[in-house]
PDB file of N, CA and C in Angstrom:
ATOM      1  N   UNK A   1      71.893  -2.550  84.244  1.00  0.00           N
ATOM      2  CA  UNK A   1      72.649  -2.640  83.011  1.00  0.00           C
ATOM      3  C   UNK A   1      71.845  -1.953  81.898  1.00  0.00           C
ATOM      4  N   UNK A   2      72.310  -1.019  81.043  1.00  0.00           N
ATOM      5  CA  UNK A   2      72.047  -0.360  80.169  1.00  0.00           C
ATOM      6  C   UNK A   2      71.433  -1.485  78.884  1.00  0.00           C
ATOM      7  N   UNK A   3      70.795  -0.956  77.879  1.00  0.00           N
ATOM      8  CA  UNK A   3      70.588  -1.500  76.567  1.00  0.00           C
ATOM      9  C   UNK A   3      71.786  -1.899  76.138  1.00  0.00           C
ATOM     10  N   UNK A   4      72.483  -0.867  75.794  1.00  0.00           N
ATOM     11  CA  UNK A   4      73.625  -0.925  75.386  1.00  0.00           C
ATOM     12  C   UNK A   4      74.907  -1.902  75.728  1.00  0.00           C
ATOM     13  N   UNK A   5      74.778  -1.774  77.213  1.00  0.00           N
ATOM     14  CA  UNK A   5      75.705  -2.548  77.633  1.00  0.00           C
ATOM     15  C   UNK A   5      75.180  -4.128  77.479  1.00  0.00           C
ATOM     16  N   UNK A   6      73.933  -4.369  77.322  1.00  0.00           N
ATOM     17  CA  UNK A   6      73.474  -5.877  77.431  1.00  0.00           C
ATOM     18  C   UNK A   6      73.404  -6.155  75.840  1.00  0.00           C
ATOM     19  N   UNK A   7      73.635  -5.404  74.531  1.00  0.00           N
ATOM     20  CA  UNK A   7      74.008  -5.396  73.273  1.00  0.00           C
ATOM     21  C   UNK A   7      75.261  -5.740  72.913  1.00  0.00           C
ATOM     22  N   UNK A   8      76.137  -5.034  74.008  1.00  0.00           N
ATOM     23  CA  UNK A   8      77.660  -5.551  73.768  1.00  0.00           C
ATOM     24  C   UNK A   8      77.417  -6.866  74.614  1.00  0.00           C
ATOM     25  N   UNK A   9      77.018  -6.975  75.374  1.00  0.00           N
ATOM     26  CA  UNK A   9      77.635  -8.524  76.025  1.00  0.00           C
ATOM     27  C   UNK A   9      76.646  -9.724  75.194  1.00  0.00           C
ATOM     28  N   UNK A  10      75.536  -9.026  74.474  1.00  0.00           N
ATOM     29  CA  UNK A  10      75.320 -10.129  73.409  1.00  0.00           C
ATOM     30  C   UNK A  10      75.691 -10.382  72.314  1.00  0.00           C
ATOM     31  N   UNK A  11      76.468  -9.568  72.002  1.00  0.00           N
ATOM     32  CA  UNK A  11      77.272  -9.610  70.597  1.00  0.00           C
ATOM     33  C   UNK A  11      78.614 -10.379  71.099  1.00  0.00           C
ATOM     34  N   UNK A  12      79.231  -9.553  72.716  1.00  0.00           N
ATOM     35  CA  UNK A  12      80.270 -10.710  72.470  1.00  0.00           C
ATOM     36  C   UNK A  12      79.844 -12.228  72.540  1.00  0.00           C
ATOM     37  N   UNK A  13      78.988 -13.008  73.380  1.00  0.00           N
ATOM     38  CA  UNK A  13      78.868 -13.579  73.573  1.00  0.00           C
ATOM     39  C   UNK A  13      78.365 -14.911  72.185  1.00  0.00           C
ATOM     40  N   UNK A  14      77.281 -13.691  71.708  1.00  0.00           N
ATOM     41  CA  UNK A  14      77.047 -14.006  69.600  1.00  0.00           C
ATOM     42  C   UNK A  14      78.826 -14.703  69.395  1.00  0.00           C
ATOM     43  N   UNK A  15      79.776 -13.747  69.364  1.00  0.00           N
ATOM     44  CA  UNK A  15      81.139 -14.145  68.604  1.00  0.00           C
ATOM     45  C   UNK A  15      81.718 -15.035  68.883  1.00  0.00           C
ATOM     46  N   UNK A  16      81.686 -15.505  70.215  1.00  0.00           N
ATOM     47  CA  UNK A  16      82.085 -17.029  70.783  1.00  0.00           C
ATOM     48  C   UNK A  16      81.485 -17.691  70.432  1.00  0.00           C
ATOM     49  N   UNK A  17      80.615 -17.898  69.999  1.00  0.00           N
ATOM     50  CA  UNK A  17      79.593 -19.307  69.715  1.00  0.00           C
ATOM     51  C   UNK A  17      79.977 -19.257  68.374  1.00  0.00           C
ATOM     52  N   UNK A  18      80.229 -18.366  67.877  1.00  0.00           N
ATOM     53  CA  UNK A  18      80.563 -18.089  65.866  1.00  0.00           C
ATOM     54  C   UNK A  18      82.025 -18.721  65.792  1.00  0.00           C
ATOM     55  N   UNK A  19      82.728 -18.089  66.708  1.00  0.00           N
ATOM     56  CA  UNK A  19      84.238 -18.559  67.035  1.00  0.00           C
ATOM     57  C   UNK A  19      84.632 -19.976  66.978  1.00  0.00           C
ATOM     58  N   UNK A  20      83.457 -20.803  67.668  1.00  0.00           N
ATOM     59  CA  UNK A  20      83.001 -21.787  68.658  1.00  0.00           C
ATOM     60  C   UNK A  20      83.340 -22.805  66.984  1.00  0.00           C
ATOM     61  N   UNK A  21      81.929 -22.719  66.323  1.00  0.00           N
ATOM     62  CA  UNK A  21      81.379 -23.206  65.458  1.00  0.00           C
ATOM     63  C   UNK A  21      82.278 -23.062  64.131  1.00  0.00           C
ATOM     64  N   UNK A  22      83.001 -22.200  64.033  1.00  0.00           N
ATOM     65  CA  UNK A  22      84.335 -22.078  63.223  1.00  0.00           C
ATOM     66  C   UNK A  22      85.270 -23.217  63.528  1.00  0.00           C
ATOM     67  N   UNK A  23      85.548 -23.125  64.653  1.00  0.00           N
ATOM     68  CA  UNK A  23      86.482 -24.115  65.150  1.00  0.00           C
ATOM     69  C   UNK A  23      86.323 -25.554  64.676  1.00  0.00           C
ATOM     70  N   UNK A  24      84.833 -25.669  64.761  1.00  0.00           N
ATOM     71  CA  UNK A  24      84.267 -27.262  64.870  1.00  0.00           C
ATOM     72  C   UNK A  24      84.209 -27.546  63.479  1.00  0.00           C
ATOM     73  N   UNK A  25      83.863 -26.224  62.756  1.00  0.00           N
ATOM     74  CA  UNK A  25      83.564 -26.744  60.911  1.00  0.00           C
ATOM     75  C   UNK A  25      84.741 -26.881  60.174  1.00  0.00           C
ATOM     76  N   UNK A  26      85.867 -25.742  60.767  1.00  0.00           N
ATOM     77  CA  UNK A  26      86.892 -26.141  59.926  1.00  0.00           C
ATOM     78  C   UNK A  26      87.479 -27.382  60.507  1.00  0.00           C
ATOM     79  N   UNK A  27      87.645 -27.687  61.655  1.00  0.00           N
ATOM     80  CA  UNK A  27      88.497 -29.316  62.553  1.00  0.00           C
ATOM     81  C   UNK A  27      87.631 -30.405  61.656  1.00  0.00           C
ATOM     82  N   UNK A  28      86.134 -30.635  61.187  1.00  0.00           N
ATOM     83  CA  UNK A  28      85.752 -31.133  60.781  1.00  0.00           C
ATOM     84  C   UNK A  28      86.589 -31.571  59.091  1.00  0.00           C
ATOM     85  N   UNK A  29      86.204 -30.416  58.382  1.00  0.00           N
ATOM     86  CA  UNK A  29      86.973 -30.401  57.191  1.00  0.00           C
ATOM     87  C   UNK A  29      88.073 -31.161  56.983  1.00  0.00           C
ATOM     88  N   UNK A  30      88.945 -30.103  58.206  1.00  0.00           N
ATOM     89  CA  UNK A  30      90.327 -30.656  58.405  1.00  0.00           C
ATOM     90  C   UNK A  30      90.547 -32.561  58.374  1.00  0.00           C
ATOM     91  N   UNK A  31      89.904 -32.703  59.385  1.00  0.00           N
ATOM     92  CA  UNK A  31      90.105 -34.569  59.811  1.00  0.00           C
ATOM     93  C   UNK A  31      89.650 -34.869  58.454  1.00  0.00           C
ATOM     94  N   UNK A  32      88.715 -35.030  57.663  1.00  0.00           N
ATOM     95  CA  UNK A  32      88.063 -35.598  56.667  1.00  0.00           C
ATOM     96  C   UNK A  32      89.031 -34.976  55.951  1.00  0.00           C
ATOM     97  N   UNK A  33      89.797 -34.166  55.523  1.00  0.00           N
ATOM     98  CA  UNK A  33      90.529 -34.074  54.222  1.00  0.00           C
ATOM     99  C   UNK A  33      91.889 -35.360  54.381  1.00  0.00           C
ATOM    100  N   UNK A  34      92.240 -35.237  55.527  1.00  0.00           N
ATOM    101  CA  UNK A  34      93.445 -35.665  56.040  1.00  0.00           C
ATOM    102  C   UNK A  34      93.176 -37.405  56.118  1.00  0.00           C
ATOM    103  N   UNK A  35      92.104 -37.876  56.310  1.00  0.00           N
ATOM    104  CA  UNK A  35      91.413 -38.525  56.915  1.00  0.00           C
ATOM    105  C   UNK A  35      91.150 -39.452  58.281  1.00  0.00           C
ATOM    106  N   UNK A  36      91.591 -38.530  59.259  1.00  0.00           N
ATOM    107  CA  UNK A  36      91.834 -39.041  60.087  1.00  0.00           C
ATOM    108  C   UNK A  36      90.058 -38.941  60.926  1.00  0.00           C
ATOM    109  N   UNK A  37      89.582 -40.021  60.665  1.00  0.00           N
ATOM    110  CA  UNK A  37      87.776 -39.936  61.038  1.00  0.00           C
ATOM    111  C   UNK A  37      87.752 -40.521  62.218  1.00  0.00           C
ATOM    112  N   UNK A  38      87.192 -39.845  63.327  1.00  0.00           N
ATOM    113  CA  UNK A  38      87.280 -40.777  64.603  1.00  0.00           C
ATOM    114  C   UNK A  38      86.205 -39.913  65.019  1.00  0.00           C
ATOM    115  N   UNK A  39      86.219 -40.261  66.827  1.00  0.00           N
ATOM    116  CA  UNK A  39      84.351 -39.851  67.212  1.00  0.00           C
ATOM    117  C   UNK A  39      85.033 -38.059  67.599  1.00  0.00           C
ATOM    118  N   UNK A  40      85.503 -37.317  67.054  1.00  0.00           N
ATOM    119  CA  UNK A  40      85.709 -35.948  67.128  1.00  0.00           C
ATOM    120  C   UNK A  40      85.015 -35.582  65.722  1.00  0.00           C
ATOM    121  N   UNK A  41      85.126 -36.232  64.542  1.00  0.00           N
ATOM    122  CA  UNK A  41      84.403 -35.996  63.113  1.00  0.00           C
ATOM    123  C   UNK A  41      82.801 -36.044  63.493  1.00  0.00           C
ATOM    124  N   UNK A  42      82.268 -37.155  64.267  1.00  0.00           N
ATOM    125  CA  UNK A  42      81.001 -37.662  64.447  1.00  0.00           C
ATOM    126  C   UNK A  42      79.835 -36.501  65.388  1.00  0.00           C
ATOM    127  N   UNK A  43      80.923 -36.053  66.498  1.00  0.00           N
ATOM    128  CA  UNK A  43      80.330 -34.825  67.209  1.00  0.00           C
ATOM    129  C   UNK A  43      80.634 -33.591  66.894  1.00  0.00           C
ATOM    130  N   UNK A  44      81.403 -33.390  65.909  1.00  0.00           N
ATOM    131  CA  UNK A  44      81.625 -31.712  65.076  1.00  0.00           C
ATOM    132  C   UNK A  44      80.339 -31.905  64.662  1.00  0.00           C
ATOM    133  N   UNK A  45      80.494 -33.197  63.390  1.00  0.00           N
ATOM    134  CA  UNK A  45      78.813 -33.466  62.509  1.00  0.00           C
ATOM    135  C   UNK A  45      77.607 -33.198  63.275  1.00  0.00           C
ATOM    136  N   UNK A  46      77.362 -33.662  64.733  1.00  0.00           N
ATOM    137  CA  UNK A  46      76.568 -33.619  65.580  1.00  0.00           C
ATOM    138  C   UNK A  46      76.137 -31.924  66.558  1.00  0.00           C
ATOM    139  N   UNK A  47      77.364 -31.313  66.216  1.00  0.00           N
ATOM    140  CA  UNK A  47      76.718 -29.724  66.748  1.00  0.00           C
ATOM    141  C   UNK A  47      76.425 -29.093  65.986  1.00  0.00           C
ATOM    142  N   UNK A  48      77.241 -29.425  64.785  1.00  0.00           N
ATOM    143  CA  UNK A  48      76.005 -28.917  63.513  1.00  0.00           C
ATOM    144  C   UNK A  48      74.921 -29.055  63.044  1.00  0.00           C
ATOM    145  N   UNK A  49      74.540 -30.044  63.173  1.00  0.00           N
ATOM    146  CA  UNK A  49      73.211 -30.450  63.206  1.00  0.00           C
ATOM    147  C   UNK A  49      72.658 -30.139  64.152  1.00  0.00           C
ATOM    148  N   UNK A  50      72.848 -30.035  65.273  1.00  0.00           N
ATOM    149  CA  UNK A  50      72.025 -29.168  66.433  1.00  0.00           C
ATOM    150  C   UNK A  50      72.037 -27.839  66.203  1.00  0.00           C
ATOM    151  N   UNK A  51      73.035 -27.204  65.852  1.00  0.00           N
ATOM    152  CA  UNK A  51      72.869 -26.206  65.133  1.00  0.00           C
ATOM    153  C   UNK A  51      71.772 -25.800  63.943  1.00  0.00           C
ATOM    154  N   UNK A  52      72.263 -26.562  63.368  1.00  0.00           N
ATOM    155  CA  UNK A  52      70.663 -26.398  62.388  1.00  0.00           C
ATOM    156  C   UNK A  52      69.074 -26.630  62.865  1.00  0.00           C
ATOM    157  N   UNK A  53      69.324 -27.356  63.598  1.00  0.00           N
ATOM    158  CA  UNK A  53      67.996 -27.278  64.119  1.00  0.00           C
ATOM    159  C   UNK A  53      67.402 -26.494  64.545  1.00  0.00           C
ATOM    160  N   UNK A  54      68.301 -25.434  65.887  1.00  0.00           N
ATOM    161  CA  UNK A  54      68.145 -24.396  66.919  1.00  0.00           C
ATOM    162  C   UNK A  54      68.108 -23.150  65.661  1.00  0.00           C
ATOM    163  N   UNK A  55      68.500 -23.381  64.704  1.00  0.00           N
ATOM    164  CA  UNK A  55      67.774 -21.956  63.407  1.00  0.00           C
ATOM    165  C   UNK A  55      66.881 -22.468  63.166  1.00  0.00           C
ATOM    166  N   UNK A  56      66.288 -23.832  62.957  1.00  0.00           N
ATOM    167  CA  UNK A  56      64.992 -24.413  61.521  1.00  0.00           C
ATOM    168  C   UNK A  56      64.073 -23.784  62.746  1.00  0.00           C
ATOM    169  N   UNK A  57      64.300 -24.079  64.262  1.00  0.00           N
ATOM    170  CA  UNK A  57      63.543 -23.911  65.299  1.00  0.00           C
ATOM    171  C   UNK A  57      62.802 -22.277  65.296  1.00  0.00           C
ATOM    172  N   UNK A  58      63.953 -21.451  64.484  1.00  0.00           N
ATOM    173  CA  UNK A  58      63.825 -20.301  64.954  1.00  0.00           C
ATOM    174  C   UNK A  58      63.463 -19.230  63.815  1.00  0.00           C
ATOM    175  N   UNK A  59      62.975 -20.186  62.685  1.00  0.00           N
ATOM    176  CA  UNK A  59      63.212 -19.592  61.064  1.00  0.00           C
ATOM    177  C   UNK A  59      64.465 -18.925  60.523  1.00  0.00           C
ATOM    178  N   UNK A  60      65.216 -20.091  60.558  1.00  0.00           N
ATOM    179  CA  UNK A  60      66.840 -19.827  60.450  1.00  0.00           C
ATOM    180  C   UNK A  60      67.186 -18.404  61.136  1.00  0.00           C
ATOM    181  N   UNK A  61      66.765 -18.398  61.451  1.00  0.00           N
ATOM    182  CA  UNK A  61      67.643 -16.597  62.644  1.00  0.00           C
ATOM    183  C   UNK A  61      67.998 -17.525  63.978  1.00  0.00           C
ATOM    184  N   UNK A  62      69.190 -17.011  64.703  1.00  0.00           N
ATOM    185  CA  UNK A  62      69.853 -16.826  65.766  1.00  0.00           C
ATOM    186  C   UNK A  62      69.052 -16.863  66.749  1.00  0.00           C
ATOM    187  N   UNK A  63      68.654 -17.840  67.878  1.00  0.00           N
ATOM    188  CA  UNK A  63      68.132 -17.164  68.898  1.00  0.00           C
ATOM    189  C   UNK A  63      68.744 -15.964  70.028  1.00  0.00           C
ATOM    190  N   UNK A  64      69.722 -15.301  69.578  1.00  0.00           N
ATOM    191  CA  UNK A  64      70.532 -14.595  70.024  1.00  0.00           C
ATOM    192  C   UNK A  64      70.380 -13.345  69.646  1.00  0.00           C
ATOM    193  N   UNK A  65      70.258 -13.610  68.205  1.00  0.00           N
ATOM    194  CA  UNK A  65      69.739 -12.077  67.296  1.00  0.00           C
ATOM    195  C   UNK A  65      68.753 -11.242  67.376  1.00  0.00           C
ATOM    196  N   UNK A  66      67.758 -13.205  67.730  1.00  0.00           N
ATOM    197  CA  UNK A  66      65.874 -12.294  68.406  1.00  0.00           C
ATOM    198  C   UNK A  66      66.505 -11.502  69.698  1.00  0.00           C
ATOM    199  N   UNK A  67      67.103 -12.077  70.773  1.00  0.00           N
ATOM    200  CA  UNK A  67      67.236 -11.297  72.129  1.00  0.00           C
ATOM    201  C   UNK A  67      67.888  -9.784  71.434  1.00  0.00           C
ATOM    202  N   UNK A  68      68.667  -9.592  70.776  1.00  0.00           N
ATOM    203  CA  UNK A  68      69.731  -8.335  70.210  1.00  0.00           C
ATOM    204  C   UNK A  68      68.780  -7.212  69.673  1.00  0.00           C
ATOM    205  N   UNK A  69      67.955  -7.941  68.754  1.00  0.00           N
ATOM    206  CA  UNK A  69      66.936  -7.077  68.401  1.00  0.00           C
ATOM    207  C   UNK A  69      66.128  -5.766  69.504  1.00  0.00           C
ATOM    208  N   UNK A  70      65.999  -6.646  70.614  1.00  0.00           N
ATOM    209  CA  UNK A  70      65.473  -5.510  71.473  1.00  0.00           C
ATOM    210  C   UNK A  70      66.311  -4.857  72.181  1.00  0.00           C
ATOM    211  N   UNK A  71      67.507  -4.086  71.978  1.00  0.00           N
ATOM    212  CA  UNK A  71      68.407  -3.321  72.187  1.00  0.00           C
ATOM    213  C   UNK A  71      69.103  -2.449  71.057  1.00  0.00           C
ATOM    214  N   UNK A  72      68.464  -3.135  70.077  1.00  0.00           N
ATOM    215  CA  UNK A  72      68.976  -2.111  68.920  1.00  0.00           C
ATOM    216  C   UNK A  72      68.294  -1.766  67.518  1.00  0.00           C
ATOM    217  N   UNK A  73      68.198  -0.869  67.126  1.00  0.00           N
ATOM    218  CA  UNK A  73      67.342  -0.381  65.514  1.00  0.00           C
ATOM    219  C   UNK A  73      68.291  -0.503  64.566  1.00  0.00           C
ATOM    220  N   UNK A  74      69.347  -1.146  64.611  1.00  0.00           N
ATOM    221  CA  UNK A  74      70.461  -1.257  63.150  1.00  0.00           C
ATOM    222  C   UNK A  74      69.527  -2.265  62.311  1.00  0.00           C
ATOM    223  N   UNK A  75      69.817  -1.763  61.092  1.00  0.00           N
ATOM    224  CA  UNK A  75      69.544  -2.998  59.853  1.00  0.00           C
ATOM    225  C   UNK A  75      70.562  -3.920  59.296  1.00  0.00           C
ATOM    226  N   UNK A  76      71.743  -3.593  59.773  1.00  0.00           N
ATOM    227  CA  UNK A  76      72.925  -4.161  59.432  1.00  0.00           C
ATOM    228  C   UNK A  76      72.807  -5.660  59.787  1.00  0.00           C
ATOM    229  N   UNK A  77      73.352  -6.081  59.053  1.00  0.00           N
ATOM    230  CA  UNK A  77      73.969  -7.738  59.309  1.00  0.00           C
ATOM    231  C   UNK A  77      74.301  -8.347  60.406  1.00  0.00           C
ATOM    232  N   UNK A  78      75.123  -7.603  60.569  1.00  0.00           N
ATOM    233  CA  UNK A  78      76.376  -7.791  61.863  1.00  0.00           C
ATOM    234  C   UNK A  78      75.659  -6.964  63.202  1.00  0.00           C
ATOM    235  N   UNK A  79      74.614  -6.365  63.232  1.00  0.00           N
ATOM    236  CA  UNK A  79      74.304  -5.662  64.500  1.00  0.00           C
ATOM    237  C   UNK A  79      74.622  -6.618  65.834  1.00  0.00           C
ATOM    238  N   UNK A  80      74.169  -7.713  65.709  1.00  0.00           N
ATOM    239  CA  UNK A  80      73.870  -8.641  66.771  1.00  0.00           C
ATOM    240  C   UNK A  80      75.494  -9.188  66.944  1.00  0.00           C
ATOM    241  N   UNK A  81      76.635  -8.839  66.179  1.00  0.00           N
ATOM    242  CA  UNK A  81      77.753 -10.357  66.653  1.00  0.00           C
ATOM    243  C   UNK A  81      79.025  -9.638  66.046  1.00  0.00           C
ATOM    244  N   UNK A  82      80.040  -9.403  66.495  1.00  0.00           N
ATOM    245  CA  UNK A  82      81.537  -8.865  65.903  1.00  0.00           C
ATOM    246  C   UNK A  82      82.530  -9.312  64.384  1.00  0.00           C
ATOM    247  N   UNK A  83      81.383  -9.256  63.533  1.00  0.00           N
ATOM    248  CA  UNK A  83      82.175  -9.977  62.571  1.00  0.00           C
ATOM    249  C   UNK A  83      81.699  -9.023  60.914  1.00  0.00           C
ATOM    250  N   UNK A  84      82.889  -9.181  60.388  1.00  0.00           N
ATOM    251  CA  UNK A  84      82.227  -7.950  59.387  1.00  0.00           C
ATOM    252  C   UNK A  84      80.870  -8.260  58.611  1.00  0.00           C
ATOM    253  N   UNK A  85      80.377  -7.321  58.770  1.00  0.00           N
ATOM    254  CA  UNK A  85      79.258  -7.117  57.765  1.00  0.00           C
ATOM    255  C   UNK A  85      78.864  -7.855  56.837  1.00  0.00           C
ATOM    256  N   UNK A  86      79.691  -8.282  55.653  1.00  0.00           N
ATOM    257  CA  UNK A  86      79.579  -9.066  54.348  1.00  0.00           C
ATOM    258  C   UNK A  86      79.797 -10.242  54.611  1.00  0.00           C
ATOM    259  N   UNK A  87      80.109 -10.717  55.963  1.00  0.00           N
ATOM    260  CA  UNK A  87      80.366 -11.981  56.321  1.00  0.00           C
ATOM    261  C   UNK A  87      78.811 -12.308  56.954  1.00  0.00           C
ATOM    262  N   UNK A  88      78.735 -11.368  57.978  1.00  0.00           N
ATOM    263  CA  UNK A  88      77.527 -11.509  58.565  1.00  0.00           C
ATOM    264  C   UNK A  88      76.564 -11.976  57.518  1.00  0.00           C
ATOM    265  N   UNK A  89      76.232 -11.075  56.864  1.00  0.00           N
ATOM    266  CA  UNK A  89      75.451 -11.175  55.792  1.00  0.00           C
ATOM    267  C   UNK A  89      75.496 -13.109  54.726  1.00  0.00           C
ATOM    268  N   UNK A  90      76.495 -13.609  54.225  1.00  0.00           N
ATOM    269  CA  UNK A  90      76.722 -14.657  53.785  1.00  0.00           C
ATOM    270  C   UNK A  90      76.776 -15.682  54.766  1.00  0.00           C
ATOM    271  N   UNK A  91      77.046 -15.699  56.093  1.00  0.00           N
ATOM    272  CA  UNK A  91      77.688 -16.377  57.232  1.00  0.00           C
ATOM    273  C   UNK A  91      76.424 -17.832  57.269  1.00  0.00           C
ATOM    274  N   UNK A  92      76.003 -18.223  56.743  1.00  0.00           N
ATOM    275  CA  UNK A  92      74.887 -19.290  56.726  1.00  0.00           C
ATOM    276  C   UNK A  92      75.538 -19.976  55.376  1.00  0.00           C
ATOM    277  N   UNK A  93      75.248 -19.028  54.302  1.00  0.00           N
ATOM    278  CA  UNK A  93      75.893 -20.193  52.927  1.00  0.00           C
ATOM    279  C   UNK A  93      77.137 -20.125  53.170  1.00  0.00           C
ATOM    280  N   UNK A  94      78.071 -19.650  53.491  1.00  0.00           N
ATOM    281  CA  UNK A  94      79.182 -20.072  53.161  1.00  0.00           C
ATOM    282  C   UNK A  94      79.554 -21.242  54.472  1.00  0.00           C
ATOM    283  N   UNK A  95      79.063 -21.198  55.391  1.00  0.00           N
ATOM    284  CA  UNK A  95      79.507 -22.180  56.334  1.00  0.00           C
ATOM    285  C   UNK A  95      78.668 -23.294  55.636  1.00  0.00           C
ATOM    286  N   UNK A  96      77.693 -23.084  55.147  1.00  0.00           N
ATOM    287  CA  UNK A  96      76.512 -24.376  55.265  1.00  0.00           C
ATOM    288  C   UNK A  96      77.537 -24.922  53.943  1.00  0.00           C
ATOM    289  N   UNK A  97      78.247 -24.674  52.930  1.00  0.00           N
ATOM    290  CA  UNK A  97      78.976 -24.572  51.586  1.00  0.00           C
ATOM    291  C   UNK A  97      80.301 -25.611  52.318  1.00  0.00           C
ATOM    292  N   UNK A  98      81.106 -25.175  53.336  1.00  0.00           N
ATOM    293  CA  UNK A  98      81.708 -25.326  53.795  1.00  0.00           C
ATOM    294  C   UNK A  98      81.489 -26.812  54.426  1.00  0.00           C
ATOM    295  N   UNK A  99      80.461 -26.613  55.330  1.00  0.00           N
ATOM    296  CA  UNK A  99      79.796 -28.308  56.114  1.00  0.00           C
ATOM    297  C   UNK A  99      79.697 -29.339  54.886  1.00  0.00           C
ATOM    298  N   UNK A 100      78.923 -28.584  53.958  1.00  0.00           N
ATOM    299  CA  UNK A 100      78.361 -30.073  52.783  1.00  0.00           C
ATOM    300  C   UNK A 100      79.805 -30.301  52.225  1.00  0.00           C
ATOM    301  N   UNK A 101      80.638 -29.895  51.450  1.00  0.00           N
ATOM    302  CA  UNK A 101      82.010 -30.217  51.414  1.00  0.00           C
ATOM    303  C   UNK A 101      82.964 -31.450  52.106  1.00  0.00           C
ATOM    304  N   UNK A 102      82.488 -30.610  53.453  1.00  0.00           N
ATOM    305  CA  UNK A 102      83.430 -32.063  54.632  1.00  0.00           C
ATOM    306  C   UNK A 102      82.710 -32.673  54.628  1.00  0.00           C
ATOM    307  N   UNK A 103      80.920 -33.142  54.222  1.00  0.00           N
ATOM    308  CA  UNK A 103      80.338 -34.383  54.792  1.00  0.00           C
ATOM    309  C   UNK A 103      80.341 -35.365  52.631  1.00  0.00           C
ATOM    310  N   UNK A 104      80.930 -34.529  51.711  1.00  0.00           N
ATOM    311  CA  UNK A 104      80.616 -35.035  50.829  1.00  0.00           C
ATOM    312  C   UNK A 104      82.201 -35.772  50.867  1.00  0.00           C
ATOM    313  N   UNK A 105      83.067 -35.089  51.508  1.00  0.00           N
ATOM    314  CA  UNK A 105      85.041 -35.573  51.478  1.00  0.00           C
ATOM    315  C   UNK A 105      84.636 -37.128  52.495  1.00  0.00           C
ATOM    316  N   UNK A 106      83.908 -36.904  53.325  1.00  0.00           N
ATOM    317  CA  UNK A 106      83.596 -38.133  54.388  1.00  0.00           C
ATOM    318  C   UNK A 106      82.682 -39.297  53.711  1.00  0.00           C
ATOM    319  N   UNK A 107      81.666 -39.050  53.130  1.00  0.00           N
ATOM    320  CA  UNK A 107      81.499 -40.006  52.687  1.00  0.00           C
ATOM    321  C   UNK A 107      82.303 -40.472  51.455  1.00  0.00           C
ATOM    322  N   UNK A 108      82.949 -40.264  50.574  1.00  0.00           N
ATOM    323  CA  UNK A 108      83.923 -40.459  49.266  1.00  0.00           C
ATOM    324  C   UNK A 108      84.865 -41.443  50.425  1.00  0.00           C
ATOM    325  N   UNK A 109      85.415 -40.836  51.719  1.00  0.00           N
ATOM    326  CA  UNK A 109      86.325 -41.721  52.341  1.00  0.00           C
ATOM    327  C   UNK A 109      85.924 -42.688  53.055  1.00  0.00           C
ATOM    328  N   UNK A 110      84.710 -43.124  53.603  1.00  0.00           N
ATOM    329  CA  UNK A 110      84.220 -43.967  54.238  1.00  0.00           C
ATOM    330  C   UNK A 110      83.872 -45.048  53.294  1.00  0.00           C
TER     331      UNK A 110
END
């Protein structure tokens, strides 16, 4: 397998887990706006926080991005994962913006 080709299958693979984690932050949001809090709120909360860890682990970078790195010389944002650029680039505050939100709507409702 080429550089290249093991760049694309880590980028797609980068976008599922981004995909992944989209899913879980907005379902999170979602239940807590609505308030429907049950143990699906408790383990969204809970892969995020594993999530955060697996960056604090890694000096907030991707352990995905370190592997990407050695297949490619882009400086871009987005080198490592299918998602635009300016997102790439913000894709930490605005999710992390996003998480504190649903955990500040959850506690107001609890």
């Amino acid at each position: 397998m080429t550089g290249k080709n093991k760049l694309i299958l880590i980028k797609s693979f980068h976008t599922l887990i981004w995909m992944f984690y989209n899913v879980v932050i907005f379902y999170l949001l979602y239940a807590v706006i609505i308030g429907r809090i049950n143990k699906w709120v408790w383990i969204c909360i809970g892969l995020v926080c594993l999530e955060g860890i697996i960056l604090a682990m890694n000096k907030l970078r991707c352990p995905l991005t370190l592997v990407a790195e050695k297949y490619s010389n882009s400086k871009k944002d987005n080198f490592d994962i299918y998602i635009p650029n300016w997102l790439a680039k913000h894709n930490k505050a605005i999710y992390t913006i996003i998480f504190t939100i649903a955990i500040m709507i959850l506690v107001y409702k609890l």
